[in-house]
Protein backbone atom coordinates (compact mmCIF):
# COMPACT_ATOMS: atom_id res chain seq x y z
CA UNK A 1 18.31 -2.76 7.56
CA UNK A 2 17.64 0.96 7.37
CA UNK A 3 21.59 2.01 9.04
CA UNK A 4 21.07 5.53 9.42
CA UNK A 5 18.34 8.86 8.67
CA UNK A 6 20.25 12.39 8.64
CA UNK A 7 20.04 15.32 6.65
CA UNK A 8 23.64 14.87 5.41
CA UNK A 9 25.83 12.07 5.69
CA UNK A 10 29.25 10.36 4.38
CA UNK A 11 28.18 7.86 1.74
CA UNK A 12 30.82 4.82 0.47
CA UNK A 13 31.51 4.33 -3.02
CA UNK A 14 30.19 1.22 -3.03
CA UNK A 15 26.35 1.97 -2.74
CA UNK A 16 24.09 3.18 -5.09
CA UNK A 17 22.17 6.54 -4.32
CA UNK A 18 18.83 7.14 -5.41
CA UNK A 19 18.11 10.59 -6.23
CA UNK A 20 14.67 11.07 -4.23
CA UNK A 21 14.46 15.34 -4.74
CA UNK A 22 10.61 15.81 -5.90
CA UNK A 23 9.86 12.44 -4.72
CA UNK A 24 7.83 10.72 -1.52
CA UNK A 25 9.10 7.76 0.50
CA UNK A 26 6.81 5.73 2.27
CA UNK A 27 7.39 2.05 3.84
CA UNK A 28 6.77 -0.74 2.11
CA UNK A 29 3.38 -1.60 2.31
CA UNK A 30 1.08 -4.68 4.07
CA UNK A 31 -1.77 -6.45 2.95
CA UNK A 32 -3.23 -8.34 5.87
CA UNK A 33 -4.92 -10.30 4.11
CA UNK A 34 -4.56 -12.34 1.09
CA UNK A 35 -4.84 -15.56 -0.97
CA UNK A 36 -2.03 -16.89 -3.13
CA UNK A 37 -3.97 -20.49 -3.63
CA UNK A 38 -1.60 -21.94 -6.72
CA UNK A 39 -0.59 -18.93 -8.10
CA UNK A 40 2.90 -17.96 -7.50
CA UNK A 41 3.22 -15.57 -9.59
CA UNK A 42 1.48 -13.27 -7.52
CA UNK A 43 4.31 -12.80 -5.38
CA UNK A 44 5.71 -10.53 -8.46
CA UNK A 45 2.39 -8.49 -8.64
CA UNK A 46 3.01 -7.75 -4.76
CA UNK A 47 6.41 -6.72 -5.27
CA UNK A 48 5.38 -4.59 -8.71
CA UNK A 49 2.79 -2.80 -6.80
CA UNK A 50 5.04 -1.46 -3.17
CA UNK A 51 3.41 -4.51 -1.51
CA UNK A 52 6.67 -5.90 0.43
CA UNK A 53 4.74 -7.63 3.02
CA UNK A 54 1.45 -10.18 3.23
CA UNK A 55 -0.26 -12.24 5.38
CA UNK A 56 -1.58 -15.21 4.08
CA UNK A 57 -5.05 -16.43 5.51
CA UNK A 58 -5.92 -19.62 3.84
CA UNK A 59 -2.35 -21.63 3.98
CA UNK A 60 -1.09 -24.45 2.10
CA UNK A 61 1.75 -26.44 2.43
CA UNK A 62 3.40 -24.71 -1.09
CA UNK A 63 2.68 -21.37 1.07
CA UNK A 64 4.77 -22.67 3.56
CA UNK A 65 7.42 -23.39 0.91
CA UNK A 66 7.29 -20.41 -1.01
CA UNK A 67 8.02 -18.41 2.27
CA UNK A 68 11.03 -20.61 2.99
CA UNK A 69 12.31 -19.55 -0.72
CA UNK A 70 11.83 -15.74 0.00
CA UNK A 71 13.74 -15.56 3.33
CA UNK A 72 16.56 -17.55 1.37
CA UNK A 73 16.45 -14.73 -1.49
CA UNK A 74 13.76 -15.08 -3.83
CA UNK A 75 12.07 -12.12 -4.98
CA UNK A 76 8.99 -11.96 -3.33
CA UNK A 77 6.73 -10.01 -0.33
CA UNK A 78 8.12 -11.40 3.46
CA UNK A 79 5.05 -13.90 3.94
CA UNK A 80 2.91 -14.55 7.66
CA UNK A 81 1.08 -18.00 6.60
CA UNK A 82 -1.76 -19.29 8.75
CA UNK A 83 -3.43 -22.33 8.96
CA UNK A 84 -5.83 -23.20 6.27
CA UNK A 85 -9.71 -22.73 7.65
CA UNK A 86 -10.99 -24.66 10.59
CA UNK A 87 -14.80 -25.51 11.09
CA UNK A 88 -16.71 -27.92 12.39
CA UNK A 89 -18.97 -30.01 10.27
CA UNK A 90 -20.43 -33.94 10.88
CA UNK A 91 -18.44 -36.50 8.87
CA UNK A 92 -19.74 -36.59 5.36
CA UNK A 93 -20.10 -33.15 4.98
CA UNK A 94 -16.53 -32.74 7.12
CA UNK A 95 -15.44 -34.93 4.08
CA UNK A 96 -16.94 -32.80 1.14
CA UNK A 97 -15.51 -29.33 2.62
CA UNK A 98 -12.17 -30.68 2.71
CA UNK A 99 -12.31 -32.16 -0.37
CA UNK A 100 -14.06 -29.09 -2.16
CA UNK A 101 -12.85 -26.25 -0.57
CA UNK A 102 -9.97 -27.01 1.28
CA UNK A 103 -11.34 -26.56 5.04
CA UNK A 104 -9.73 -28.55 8.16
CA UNK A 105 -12.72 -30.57 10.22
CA UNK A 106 -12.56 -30.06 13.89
CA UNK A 107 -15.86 -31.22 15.23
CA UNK A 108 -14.90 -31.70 18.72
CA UNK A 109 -11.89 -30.21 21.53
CA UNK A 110 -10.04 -33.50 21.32
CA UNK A 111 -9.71 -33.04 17.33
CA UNK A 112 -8.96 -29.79 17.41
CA UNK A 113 -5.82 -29.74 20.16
CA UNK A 114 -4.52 -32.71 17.96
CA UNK A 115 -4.78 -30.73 14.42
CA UNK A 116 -3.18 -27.41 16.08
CA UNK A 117 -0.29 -29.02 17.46
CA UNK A 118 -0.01 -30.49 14.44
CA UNK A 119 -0.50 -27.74 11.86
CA UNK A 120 2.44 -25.84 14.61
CA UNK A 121 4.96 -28.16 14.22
CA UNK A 122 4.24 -28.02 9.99
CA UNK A 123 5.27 -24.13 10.43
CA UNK A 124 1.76 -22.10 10.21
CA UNK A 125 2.39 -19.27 12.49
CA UNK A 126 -1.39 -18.18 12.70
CA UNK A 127 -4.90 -20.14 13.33
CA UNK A 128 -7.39 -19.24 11.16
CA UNK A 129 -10.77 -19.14 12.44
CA UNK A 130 -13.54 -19.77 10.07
CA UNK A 131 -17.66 -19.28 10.48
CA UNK A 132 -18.64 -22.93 11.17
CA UNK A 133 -16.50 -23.43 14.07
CA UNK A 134 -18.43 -24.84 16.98
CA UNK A 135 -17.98 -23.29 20.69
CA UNK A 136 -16.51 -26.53 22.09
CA UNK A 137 -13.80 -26.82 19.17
CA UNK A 138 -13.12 -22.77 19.13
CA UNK A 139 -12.32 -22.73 22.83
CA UNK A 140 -9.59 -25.65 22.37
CA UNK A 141 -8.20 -23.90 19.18
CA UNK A 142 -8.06 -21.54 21.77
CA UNK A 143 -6.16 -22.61 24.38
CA UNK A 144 -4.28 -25.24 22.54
CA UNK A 145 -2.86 -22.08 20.35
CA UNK A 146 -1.61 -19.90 23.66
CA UNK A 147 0.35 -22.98 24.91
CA UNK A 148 1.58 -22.82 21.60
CA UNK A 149 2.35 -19.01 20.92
CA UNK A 150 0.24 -18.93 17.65
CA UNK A 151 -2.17 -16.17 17.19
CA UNK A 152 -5.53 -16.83 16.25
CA UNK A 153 -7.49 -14.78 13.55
CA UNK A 154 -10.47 -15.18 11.16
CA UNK A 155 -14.26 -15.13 11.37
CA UNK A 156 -16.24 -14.73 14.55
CA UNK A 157 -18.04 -18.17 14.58
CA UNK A 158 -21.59 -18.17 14.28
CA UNK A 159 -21.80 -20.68 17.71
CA UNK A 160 -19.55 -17.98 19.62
CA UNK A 161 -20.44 -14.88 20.83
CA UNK A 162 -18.39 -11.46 21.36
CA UNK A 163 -17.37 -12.46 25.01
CA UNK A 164 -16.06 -15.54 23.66
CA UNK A 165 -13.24 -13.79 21.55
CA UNK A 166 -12.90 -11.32 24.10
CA UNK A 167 -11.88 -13.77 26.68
CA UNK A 168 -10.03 -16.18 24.61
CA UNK A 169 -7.29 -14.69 23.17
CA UNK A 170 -8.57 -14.03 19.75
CA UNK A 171 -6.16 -11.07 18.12
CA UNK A 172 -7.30 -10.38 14.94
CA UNK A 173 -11.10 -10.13 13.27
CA UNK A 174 -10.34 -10.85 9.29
CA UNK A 175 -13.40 -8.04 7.67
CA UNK A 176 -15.12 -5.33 9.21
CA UNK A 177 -17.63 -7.67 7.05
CA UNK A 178 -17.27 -10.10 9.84
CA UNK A 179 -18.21 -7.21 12.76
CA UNK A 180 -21.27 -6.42 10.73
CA UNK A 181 -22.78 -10.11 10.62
CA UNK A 182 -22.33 -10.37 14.38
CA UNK A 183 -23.93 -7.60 14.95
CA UNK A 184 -27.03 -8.81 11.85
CA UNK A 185 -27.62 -11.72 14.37
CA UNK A 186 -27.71 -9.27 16.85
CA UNK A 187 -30.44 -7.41 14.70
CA UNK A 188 -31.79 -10.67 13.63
CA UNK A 189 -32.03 -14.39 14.71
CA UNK A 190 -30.99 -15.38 11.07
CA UNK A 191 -28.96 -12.18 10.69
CA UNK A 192 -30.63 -10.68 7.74
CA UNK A 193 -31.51 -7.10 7.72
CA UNK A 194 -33.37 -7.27 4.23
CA UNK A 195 -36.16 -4.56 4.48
CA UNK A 196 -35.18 -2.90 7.68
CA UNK A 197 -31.89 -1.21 6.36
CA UNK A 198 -32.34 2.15 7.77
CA UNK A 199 -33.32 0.17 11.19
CA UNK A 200 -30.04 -2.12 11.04
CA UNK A 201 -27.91 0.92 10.06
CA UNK A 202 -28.98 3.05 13.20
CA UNK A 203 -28.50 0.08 15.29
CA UNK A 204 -25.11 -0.51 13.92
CA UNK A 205 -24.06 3.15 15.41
CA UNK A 206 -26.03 2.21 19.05
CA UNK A 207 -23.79 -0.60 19.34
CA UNK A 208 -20.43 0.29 17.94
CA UNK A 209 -19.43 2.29 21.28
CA UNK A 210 -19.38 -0.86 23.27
CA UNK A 211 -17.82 -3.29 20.95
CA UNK A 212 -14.89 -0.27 20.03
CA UNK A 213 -14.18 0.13 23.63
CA UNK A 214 -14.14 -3.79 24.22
CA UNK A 215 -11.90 -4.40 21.03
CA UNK A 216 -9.36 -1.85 22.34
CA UNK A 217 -9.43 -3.45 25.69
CA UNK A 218 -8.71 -6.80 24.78
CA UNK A 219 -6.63 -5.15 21.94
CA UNK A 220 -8.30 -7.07 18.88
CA UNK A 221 -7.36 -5.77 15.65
CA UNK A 222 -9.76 -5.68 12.72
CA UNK A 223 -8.78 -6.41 8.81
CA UNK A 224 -10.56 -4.20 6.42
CA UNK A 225 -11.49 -6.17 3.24
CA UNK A 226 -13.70 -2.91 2.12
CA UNK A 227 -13.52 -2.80 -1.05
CA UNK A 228 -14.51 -6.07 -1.96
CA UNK A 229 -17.81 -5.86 -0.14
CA UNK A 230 -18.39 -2.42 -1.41
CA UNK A 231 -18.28 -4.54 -4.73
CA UNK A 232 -20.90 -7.24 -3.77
CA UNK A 233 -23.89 -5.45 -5.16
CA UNK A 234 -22.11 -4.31 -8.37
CA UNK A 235 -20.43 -7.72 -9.33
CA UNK A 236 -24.34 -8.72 -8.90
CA UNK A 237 -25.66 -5.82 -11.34
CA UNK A 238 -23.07 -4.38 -12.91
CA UNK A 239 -20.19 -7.28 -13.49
CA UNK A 240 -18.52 -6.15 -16.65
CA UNK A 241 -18.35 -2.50 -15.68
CA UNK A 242 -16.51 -4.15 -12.28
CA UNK A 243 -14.53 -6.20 -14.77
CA UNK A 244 -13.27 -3.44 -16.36
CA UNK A 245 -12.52 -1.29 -14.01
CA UNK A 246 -9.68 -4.02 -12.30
CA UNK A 247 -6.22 -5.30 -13.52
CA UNK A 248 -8.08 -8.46 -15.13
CA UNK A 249 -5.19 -8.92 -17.40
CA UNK A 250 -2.77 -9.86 -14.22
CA UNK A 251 -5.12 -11.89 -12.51
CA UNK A 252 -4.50 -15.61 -13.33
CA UNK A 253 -6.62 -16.99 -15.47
CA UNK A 254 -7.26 -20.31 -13.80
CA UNK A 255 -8.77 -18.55 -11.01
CA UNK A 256 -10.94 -16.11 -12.73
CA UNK A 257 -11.80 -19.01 -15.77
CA UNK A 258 -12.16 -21.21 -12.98
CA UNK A 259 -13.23 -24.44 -15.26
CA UNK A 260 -14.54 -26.76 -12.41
CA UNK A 261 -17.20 -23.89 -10.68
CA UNK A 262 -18.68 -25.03 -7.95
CA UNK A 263 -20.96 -23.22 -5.16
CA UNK A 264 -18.76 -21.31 -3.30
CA UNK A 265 -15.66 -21.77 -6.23
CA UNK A 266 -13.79 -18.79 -6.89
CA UNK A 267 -14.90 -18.03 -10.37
CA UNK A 268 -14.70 -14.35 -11.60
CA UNK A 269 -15.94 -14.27 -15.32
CA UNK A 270 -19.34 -13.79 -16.17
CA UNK A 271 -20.65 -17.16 -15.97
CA UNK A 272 -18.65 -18.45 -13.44
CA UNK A 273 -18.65 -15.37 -11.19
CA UNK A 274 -18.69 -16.37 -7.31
CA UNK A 275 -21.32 -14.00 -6.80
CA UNK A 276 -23.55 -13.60 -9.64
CA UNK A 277 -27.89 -13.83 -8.84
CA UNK A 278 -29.81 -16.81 -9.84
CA UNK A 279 -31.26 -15.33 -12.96
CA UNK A 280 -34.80 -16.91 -12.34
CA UNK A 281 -35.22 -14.04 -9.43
CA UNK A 282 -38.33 -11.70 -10.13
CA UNK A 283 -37.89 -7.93 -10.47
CA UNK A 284 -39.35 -7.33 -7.03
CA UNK A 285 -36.74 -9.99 -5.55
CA UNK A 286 -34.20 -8.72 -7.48
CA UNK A 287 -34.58 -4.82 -5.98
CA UNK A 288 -35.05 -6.06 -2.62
CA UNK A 289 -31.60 -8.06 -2.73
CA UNK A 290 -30.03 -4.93 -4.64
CA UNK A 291 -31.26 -2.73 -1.71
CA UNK A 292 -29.77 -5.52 1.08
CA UNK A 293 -26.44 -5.57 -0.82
CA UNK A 294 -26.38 -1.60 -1.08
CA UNK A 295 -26.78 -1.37 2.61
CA UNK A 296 -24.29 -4.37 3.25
CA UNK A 297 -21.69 -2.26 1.64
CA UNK A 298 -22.74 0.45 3.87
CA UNK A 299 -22.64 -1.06 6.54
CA UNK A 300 -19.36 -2.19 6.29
CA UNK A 301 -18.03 1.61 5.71
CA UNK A 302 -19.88 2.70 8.61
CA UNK A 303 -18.08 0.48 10.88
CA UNK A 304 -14.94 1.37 9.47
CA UNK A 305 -15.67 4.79 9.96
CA UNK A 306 -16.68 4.68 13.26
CA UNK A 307 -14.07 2.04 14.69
CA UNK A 308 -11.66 4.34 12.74
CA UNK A 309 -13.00 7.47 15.38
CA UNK A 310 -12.32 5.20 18.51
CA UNK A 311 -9.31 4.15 18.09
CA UNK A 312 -9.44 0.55 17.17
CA UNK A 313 -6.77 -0.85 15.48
CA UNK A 314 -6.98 -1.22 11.81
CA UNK A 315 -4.92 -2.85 9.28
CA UNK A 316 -5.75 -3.41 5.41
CA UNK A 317 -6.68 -6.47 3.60
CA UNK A 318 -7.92 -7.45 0.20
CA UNK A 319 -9.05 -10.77 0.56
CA UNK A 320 -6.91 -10.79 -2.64
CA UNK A 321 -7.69 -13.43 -5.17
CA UNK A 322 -11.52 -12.96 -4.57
CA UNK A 323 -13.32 -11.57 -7.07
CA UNK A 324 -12.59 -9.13 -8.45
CA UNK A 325 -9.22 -8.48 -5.61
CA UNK A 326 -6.16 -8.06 -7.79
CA UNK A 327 -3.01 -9.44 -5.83
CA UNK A 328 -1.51 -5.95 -5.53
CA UNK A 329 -3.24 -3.53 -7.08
CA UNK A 330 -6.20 -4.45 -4.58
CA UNK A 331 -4.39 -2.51 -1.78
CA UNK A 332 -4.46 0.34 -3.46
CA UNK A 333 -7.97 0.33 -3.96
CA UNK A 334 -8.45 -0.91 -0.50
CA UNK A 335 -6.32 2.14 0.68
CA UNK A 336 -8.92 4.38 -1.54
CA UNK A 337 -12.28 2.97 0.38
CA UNK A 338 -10.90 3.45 3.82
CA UNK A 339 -10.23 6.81 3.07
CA UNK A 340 -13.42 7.04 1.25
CA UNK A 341 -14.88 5.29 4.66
CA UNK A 342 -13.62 8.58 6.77
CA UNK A 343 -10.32 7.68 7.42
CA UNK A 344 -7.96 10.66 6.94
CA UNK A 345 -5.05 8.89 4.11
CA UNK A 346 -2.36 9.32 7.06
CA UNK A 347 -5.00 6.62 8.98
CA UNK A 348 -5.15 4.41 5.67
CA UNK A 349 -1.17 4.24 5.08
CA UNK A 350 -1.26 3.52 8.70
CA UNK A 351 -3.43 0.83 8.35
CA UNK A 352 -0.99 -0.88 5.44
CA UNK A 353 2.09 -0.42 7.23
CA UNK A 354 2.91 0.14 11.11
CA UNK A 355 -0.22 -1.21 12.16
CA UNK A 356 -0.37 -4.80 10.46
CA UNK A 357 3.74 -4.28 10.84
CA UNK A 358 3.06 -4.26 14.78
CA UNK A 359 0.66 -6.85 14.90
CA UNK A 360 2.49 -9.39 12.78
CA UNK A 361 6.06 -8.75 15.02
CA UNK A 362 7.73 -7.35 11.86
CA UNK A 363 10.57 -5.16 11.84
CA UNK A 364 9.13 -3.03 9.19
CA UNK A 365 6.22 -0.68 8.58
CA UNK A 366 8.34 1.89 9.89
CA UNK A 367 10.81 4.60 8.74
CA UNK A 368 13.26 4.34 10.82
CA UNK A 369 16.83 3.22 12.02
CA UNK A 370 17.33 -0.74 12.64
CA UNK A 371 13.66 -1.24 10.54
CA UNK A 372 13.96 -4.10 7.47
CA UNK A 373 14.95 -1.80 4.60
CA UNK A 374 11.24 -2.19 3.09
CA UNK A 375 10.21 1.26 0.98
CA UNK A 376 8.37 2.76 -1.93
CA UNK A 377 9.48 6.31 -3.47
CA UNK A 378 6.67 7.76 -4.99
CA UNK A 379 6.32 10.46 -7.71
CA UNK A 380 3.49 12.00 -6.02
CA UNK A 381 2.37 12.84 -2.19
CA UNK A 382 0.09 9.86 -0.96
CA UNK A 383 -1.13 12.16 1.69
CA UNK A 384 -2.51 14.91 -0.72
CA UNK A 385 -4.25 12.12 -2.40
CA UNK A 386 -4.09 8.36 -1.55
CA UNK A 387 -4.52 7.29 -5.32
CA UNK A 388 -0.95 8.46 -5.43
CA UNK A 389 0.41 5.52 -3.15
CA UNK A 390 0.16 3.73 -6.89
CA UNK A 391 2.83 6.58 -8.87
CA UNK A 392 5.69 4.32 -7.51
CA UNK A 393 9.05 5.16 -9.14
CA UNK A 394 11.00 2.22 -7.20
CA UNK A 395 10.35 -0.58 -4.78
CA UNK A 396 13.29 -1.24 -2.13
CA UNK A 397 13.06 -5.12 -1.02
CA UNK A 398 14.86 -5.68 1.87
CA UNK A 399 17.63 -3.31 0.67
CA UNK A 400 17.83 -4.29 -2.85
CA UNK A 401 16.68 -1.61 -5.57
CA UNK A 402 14.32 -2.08 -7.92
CA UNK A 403 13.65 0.71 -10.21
CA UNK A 404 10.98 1.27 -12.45
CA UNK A 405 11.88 -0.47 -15.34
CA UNK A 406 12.43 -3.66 -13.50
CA UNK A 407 8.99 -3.26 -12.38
CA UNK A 408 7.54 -2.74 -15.10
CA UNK A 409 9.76 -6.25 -16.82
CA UNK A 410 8.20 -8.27 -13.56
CA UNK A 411 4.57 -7.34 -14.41
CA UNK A 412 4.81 -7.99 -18.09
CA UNK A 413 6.11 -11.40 -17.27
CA UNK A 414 3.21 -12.14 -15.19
CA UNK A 415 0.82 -10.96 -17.74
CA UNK A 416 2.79 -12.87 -20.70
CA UNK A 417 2.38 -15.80 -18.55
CA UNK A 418 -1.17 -15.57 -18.43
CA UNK A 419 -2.17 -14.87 -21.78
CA UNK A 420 -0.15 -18.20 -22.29
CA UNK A 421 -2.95 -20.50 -20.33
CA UNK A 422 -5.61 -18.15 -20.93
CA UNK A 423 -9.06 -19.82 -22.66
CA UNK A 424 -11.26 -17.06 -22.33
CA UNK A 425 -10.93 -14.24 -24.34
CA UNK A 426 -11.13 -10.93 -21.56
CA UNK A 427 -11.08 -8.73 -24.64
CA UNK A 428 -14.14 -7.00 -23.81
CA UNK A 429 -13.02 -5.92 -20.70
CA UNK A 430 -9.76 -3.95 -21.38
């Protein structure tokens, strides 16, 4: 814990200072939302990059394990898991989305209070919501969850509706991606705004008043996830510039090779990518879904902006292991598309630290005596430029020091590792 803040004080011999003069201490940051999957290792990239915190959104029973390990000691972020995603599908295809993707089927209120008490006694602290998630199964997650103190997160299900999450105890919406497609089925029965962009955009700033001032009321907080859907229409048309442009050479290889692809996989080369077009489209098909995926990025900055303005709580999240999301270095360029979205960078760092810090009941996030001894000394003042949140000199992990040069050993161990089980030259793209 942080014992004490003064200008001058009496220090024992048996600490170490750090000379900070020149420097910038911030708190350790949050991402709100991530995605370890198998790839422990990314608990080092976390660490490497100031990221002492992370909230887990698709958990696994190694998740669970992992966070065990770090409150015993091992060198990793402190870890929130949630359950892993809950919809509601009929039985064969209940059967294929477990299998294939990992989801939990709850087609029905009896199902669903059995699988929550269930996944609470396993240790998940959170529920994770999840788009297919019928009304009747949602408002059982529901209630089952508040008996149980868990929170509940995620999607806003396509079968509920905005007075649903408002009345039911919902905390947390995972995107501002999420806000956007309840308000496209607003717009449109099938929620698609393709040719009427300018239209959906000015109807996005007629509604955003209302929802704001009900999301403070019921005090739901939204996760960003900006910069990933800012890179929709460019991993579509401009992949290998995207490719470049990211950490590839830290990201594990078995999820950006991603050898068994299949719709929906998580795939991040070239001809695996998650999101790449069906290269049989026309040229007029193609500029009408470059135009829908231009505004979708838009979209998703203009309700940032404007929940941002009225005072909705906002925390930052990656998605991190989506293409192309970097575990750790994604904050950073999360932190630089909120900013880029209108929020001043005192409003972004807020958004990584005592925000997500207050919502997930962590003593952190916060300068300050009695907080978790979570910080980042930076060479450069994040507030004259956000970039500089990534000129970090040393990581403090729950009071141990980790200078530069063990930062730097930790993320050439990670990268050694990969280029170990890599099979796919990424040559091209450093």
């Amino acid at each position: 814990l942080i014992q004490s803040i003064d200008t001058t004080t009496v220090i024992a011999n048996n600490y170490k200072i750090i000379d900070g003069s020149g420097k910038y201490l911030i708190p350790g940051l949050i991402d709100a939302h991530v995605h370890l999957f198998q790839s422990p290792n990314d608990l080092l990239l976390y660490v490497a990059n100031g990221v002492t915190e992370i909230r887990e959104l698709i958990g696994e029973p190694d998740h669970l394990k992992w966070k065990q390990q770090i409150d015993q000691g091992r060198i990793g972020p402190k870890m929130f898991v949630a359950t892993p995603r809950l919809g509601s599908f009929s039985k064969m295809e209940g059967m294929f989305m477990e299998q294939s993707q990992g989801f939990i089927n709850v087609p029905d209120a009896a199902s669903a209070e059995k699988t929550i008490k269930q996944l609470h006694a396993d240790g998940y602290q959170g529920v994770k919501i999840y788009s297919q998630l019928n009304r009747e199964s949602y408002l059982a997650i529901a209630e089952t969850a508040k008996e149980l103190n868990m929170t509940i997160l995620g999607h806003i299900p396509w079968a509920v509706s905005y007075d649903d999450i408002y009345e039911n105890g919902q905390s947390g919406i995972a995107h501002f991606e999420e806000v956007m497609n309840a308000l496209a089925r607003e717009f449109d029965d099938y929620g698609n705004f393709g040719g009427r962009e300018a239209e959906f955009l000015d109807f996005i700033n007629e509604r955003i008043d209302d929802l704001a001032q009900n999301l403070i009321k019921n005090n739901i907080t939204v996760t960003s996830t900006l910069w990933l859907t800012e890179s929709f229409v460019k991993q579509k048309f401009d992949l290998d510039k995207v490719l470049r442009e990211v950490e590839l050479a830290y990201q594990n290889p078995g999820i950006s090779e991603w050898s068994k692809y299949i719709p929906g996989g998580l795939g991040w080369l070239p001809k695996v990518n998650r999101y790449k077009l069906n290269e049989a489209l026309s040229p007029e098909e193609l500029e009408g879904l470059k135009s829908f995926w231009t505004t979708y990025g838009k979209a998703c900055a203009l309700i940032a902006n404007n929940l941002s303005k009225k005072g909705v709580k906002i925390m930052a999240g990656t998605d991190a292991n989506l293409p192309p999301t970097v575990p750790g270095f994604s904050l950073h360029d999360e932190l630089g598309s909120l900013n880029r979205a209108g929020l001043s960078a005192a409003e972004a760092l807020r958004a990584a630290t005592s925000t997500p810090a207050n919502w997930l009941k962590s003593n952190g996030g916060k300068i300050a005596t009695g907080q978790e001894a979570n910080l980042v000394l930076l060479e450069k003042n994040p507030l004259e430029d956000i970039a500089h949140t990534k000129a970090i000199n040393t990581v403090i992990l729950k009071g141990e020091v980790l200078d530069r040069s063990l930062l730097d050993e930790m993320l050439a161990a990670v990268k050694t590792a990969n280029d170990r089980s890599r099979t796919v030259s990424i040559d091209e793209f450093e």
